[in-house]
Protein backbone atom coordinates (compact mmCIF):
# COMPACT_ATOMS: atom_id res chain seq x y z
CA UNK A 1 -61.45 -34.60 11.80
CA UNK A 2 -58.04 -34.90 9.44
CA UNK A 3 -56.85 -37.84 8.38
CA UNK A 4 -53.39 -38.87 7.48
CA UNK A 5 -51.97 -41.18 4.80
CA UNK A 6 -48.69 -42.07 3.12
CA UNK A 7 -48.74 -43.43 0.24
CA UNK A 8 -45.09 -44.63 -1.44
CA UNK A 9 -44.12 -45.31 -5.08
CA UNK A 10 -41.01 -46.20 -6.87
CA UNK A 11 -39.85 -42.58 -7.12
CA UNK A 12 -40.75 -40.98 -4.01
CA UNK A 13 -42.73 -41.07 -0.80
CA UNK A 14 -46.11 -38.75 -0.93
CA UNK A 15 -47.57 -37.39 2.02
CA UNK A 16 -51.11 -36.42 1.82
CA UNK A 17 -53.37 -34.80 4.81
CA UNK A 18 -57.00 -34.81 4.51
CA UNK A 19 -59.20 -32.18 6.11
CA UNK A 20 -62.52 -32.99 6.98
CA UNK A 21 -64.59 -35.99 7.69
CA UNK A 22 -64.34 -38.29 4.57
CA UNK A 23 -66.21 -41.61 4.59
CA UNK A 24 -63.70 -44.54 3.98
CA UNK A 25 -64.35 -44.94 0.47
CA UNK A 26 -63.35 -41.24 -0.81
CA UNK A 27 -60.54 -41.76 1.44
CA UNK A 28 -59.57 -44.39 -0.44
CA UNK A 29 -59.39 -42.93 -3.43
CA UNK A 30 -57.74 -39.86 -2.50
CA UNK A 31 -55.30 -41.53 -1.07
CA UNK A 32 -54.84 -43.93 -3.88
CA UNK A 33 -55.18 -41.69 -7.10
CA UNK A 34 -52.42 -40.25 -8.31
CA UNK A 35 -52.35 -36.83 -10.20
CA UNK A 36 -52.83 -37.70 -14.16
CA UNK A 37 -50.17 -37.77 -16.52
CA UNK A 38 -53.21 -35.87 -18.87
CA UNK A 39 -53.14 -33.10 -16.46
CA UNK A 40 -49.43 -31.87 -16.76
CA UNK A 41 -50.33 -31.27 -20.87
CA UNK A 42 -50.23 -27.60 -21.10
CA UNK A 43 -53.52 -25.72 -22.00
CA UNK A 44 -55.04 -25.27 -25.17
CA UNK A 45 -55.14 -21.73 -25.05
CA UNK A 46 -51.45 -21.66 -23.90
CA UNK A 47 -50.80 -24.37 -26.93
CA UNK A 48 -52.94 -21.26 -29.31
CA UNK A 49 -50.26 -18.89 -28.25
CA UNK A 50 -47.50 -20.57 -28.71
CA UNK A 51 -48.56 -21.26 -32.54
CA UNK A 52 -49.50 -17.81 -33.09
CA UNK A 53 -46.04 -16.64 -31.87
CA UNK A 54 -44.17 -19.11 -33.92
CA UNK A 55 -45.69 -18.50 -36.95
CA UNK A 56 -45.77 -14.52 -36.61
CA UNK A 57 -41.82 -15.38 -36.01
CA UNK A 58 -41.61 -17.67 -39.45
CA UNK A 59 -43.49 -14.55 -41.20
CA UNK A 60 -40.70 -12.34 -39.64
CA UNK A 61 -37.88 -14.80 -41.20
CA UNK A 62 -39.39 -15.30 -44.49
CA UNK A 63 -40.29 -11.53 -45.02
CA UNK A 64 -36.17 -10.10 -43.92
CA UNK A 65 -34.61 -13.34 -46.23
CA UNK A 66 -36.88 -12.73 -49.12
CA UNK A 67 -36.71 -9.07 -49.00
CA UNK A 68 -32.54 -8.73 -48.71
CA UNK A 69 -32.35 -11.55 -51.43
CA UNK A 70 -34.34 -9.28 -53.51
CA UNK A 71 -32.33 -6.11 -52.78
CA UNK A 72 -28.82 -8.46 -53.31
CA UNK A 73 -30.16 -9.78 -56.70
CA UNK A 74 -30.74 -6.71 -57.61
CA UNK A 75 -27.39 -4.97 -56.48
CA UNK A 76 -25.80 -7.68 -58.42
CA UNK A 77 -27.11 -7.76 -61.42
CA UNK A 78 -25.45 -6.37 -64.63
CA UNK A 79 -26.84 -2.91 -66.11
CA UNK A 80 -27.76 -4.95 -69.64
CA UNK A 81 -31.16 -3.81 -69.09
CA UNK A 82 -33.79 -3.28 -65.99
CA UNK A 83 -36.29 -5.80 -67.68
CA UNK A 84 -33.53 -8.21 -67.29
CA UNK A 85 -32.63 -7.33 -63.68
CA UNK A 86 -36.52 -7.44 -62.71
CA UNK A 87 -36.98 -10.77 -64.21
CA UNK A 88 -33.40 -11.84 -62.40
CA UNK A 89 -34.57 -10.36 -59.18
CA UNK A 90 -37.92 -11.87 -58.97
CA UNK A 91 -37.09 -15.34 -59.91
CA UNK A 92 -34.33 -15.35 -57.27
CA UNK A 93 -36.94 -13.76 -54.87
CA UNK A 94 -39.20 -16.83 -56.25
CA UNK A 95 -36.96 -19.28 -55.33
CA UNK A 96 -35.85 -17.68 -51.99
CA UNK A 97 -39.09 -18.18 -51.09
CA UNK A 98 -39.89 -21.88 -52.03
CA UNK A 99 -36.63 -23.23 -50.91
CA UNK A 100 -36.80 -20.96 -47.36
CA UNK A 101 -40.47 -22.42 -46.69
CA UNK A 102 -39.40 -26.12 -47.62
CA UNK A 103 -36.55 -25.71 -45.28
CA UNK A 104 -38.58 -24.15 -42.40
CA UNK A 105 -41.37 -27.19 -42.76
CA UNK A 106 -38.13 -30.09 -43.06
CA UNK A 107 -36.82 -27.82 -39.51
CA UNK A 108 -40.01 -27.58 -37.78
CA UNK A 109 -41.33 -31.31 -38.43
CA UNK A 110 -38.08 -33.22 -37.24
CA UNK A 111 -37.93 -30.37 -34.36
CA UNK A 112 -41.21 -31.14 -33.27
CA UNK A 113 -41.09 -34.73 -33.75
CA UNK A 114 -38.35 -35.10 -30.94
CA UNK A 115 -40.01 -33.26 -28.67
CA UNK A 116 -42.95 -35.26 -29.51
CA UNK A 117 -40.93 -38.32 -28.36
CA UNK A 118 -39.88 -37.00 -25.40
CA UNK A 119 -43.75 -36.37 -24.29
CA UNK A 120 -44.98 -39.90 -24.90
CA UNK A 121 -42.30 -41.24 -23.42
CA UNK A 122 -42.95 -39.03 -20.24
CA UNK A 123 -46.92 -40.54 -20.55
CA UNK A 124 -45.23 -43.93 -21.01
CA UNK A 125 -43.35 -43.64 -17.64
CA UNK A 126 -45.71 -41.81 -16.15
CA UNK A 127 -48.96 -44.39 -16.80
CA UNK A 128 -46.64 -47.29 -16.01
CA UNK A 129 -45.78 -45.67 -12.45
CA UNK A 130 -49.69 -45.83 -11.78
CA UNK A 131 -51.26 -48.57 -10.34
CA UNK A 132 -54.32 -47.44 -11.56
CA UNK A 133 -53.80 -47.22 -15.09
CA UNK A 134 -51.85 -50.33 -15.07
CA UNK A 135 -55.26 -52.37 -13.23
CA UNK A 136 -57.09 -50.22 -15.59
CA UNK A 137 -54.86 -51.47 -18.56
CA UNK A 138 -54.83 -55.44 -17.28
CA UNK A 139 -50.76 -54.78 -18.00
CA UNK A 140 -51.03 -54.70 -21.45
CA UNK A 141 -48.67 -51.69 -21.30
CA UNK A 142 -51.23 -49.28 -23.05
CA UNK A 143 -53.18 -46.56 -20.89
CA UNK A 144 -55.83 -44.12 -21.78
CA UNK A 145 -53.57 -41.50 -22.08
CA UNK A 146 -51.61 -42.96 -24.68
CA UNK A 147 -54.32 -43.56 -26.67
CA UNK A 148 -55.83 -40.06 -26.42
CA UNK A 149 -53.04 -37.97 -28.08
CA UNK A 150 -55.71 -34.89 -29.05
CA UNK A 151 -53.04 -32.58 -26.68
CA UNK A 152 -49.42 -33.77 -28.01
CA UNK A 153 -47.43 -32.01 -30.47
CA UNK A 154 -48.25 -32.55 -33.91
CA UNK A 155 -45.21 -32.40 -36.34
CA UNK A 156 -47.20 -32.78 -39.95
CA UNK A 157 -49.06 -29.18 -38.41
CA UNK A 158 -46.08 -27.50 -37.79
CA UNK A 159 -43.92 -27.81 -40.67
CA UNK A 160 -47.75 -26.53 -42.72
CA UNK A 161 -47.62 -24.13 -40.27
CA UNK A 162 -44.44 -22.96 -40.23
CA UNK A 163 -43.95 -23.37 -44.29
CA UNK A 164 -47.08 -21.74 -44.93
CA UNK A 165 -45.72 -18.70 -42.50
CA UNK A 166 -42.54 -18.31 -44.22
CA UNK A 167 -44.63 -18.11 -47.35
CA UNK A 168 -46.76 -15.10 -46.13
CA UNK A 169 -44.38 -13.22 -44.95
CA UNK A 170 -42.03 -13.89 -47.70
CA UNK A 171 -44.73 -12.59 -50.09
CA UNK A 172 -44.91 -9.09 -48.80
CA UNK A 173 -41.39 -8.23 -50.51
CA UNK A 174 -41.68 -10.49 -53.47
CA UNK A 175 -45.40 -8.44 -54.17
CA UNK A 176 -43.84 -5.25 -54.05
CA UNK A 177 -40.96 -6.15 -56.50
CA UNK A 178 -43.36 -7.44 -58.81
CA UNK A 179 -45.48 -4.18 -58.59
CA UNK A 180 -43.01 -2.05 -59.14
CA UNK A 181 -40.79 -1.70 -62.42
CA UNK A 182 -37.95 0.87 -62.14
CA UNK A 183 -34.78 -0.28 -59.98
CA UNK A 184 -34.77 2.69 -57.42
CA UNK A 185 -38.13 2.85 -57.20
CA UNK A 186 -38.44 -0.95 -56.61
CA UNK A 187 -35.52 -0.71 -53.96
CA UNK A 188 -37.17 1.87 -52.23
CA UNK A 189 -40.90 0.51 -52.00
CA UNK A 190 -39.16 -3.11 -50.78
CA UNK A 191 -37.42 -1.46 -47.95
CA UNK A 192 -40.02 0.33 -47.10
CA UNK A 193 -42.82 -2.28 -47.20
CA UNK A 194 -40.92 -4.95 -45.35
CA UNK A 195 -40.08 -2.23 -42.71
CA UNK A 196 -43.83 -1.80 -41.94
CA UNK A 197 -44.51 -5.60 -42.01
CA UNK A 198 -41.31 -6.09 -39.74
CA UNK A 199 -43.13 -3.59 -37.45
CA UNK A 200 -46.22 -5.18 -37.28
CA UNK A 201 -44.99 -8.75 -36.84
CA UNK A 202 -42.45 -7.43 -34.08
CA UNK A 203 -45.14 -5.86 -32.30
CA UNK A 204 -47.56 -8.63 -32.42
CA UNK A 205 -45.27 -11.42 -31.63
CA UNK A 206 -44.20 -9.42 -28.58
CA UNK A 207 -47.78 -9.07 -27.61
CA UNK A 208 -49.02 -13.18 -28.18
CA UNK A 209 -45.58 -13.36 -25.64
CA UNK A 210 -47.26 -11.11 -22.89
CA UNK A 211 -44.10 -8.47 -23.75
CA UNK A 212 -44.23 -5.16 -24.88
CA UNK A 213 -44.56 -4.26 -28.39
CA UNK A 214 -43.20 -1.00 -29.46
CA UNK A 215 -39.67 -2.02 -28.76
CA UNK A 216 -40.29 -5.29 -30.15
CA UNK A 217 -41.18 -3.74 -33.02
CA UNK A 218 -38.55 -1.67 -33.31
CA UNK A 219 -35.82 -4.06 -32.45
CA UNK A 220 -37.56 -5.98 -35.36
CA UNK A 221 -37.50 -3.31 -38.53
CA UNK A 222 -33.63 -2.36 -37.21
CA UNK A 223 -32.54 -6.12 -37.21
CA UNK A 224 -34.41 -6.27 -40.43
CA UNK A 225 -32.45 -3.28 -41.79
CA UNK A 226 -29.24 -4.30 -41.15
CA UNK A 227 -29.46 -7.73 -42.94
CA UNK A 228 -31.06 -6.33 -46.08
CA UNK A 229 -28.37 -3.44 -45.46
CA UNK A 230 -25.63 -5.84 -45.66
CA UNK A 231 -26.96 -7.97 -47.84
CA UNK A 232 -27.40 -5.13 -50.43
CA UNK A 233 -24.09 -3.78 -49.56
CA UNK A 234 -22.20 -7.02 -50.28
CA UNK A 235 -23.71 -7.64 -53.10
CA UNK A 236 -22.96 -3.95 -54.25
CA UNK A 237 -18.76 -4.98 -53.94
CA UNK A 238 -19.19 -7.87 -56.04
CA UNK A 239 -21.07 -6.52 -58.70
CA UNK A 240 -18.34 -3.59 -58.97
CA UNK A 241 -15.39 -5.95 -58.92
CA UNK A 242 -17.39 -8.49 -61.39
CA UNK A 243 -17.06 -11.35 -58.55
């Protein structure tokens, strides 16, 4: 036996056709409940991915910024002596890093704030266009939903997330200028270390996006070249014409 109800709204008209034999009461309430605003909240595994990609992209950021401000110090700086370049290059590569990380956290909280506005106002309109949650409620203008906010954006996590990203990758660079003390030597092992990390963050953030990761990875350590190139480069022409 099928069964047929319509059941209108403010927005819209529904039409829902039941299949079977239903007593009266669980036709009631199919034809009465409306889908919950809960269950249009992405996935937690889908919410997982999406944090793993964006911080394997911050690591990306903070590893090419810190590693061509550590090549442009160093192209820069004046031939006095390379214990004073060093210490010149990996203070600026200090502070690259501190200021890049505080701006990716100030970026990523107010980012992620708005967009967590825009999700409880959707729950807002969304419980208030449901006769259930609004009986459920007594009209006090406060549903369940609301109160449980365990899958909404968080914007305090983010900007930790996304400093403490920047930070990582930043580090790889910074590590390898410290390590190293002679100027070619130390321009060689930066390039060379960030070009490996560049792969390897390329290739995994392709792969937490379901894409493929060799050319990902590649695409990566050639954009990552070509800033550091032109960073160096720059740097290089105003260092010659004492700029």
């Amino acid at each position: 036996m099928a069964a047929t109800a319509i059941v209108t709204n403010d927005d819209d008209i529904k039409l829902t056709i039941v299949v079977g034999t239903l007593h009266a009461d669980e036709a009631a309430t199919a034809m009465s409940s409306p889908p919950s605003p809960a269950s249009k909240q992405p996935a937690p595994r889908h919410h997982v991915g999406q944090w793993l990609r964006a911080a394997v992209l911050g690591a990306s950021d903070g590893l090419v910024s810190t590693a061509a401000l550590i090549l442009g110090v160093g192209a820069a700086a004046a031939h006095d002596g390379d214990d004073d370049r060093r210490h010149a290059v990996l203070l600026a590569g200090l502070a690259g890093l501190i200021a890049g990380a505080c701006s990716m956290a100030i970026g990523e909280y107010v980012s992620v704030h708005a967009q967590l506005d825009v999700e409880v106002a959707e729950l807002k309109r969304a419980s208030s266009s449901s006769p259930a949650a609004i009986a459920e409620d007594g009209g006090g203008g406060g549903s369940p939903e609301l109160q449980d906010a365990g899958g909404l954006s968080s914007p305090g996590q983010a900007a930790a997330a996304s400093a403490v990203a920047f930070a990582a990758g930043g580090g790889v660079p910074l590590l390898a200028a410290w390590l190293v003390g002679g100027y070619r030597a130390r321009v060689v092992v930066v390039v060379a270390t960030a070009s490996v990390a560049l792969a390897v963050f390329g290739s995994l953030g392709a792969v937490l996006g379901r894409a493929p990761g060799g050319r990902a990875g590649l695409r990566a350590v050639v954009g990552g070249l070509v800033a550091m190139g032109i960073t160096y480069g720059l740097m290089k022409v105003f260092r010659i014409h004492d700029v």
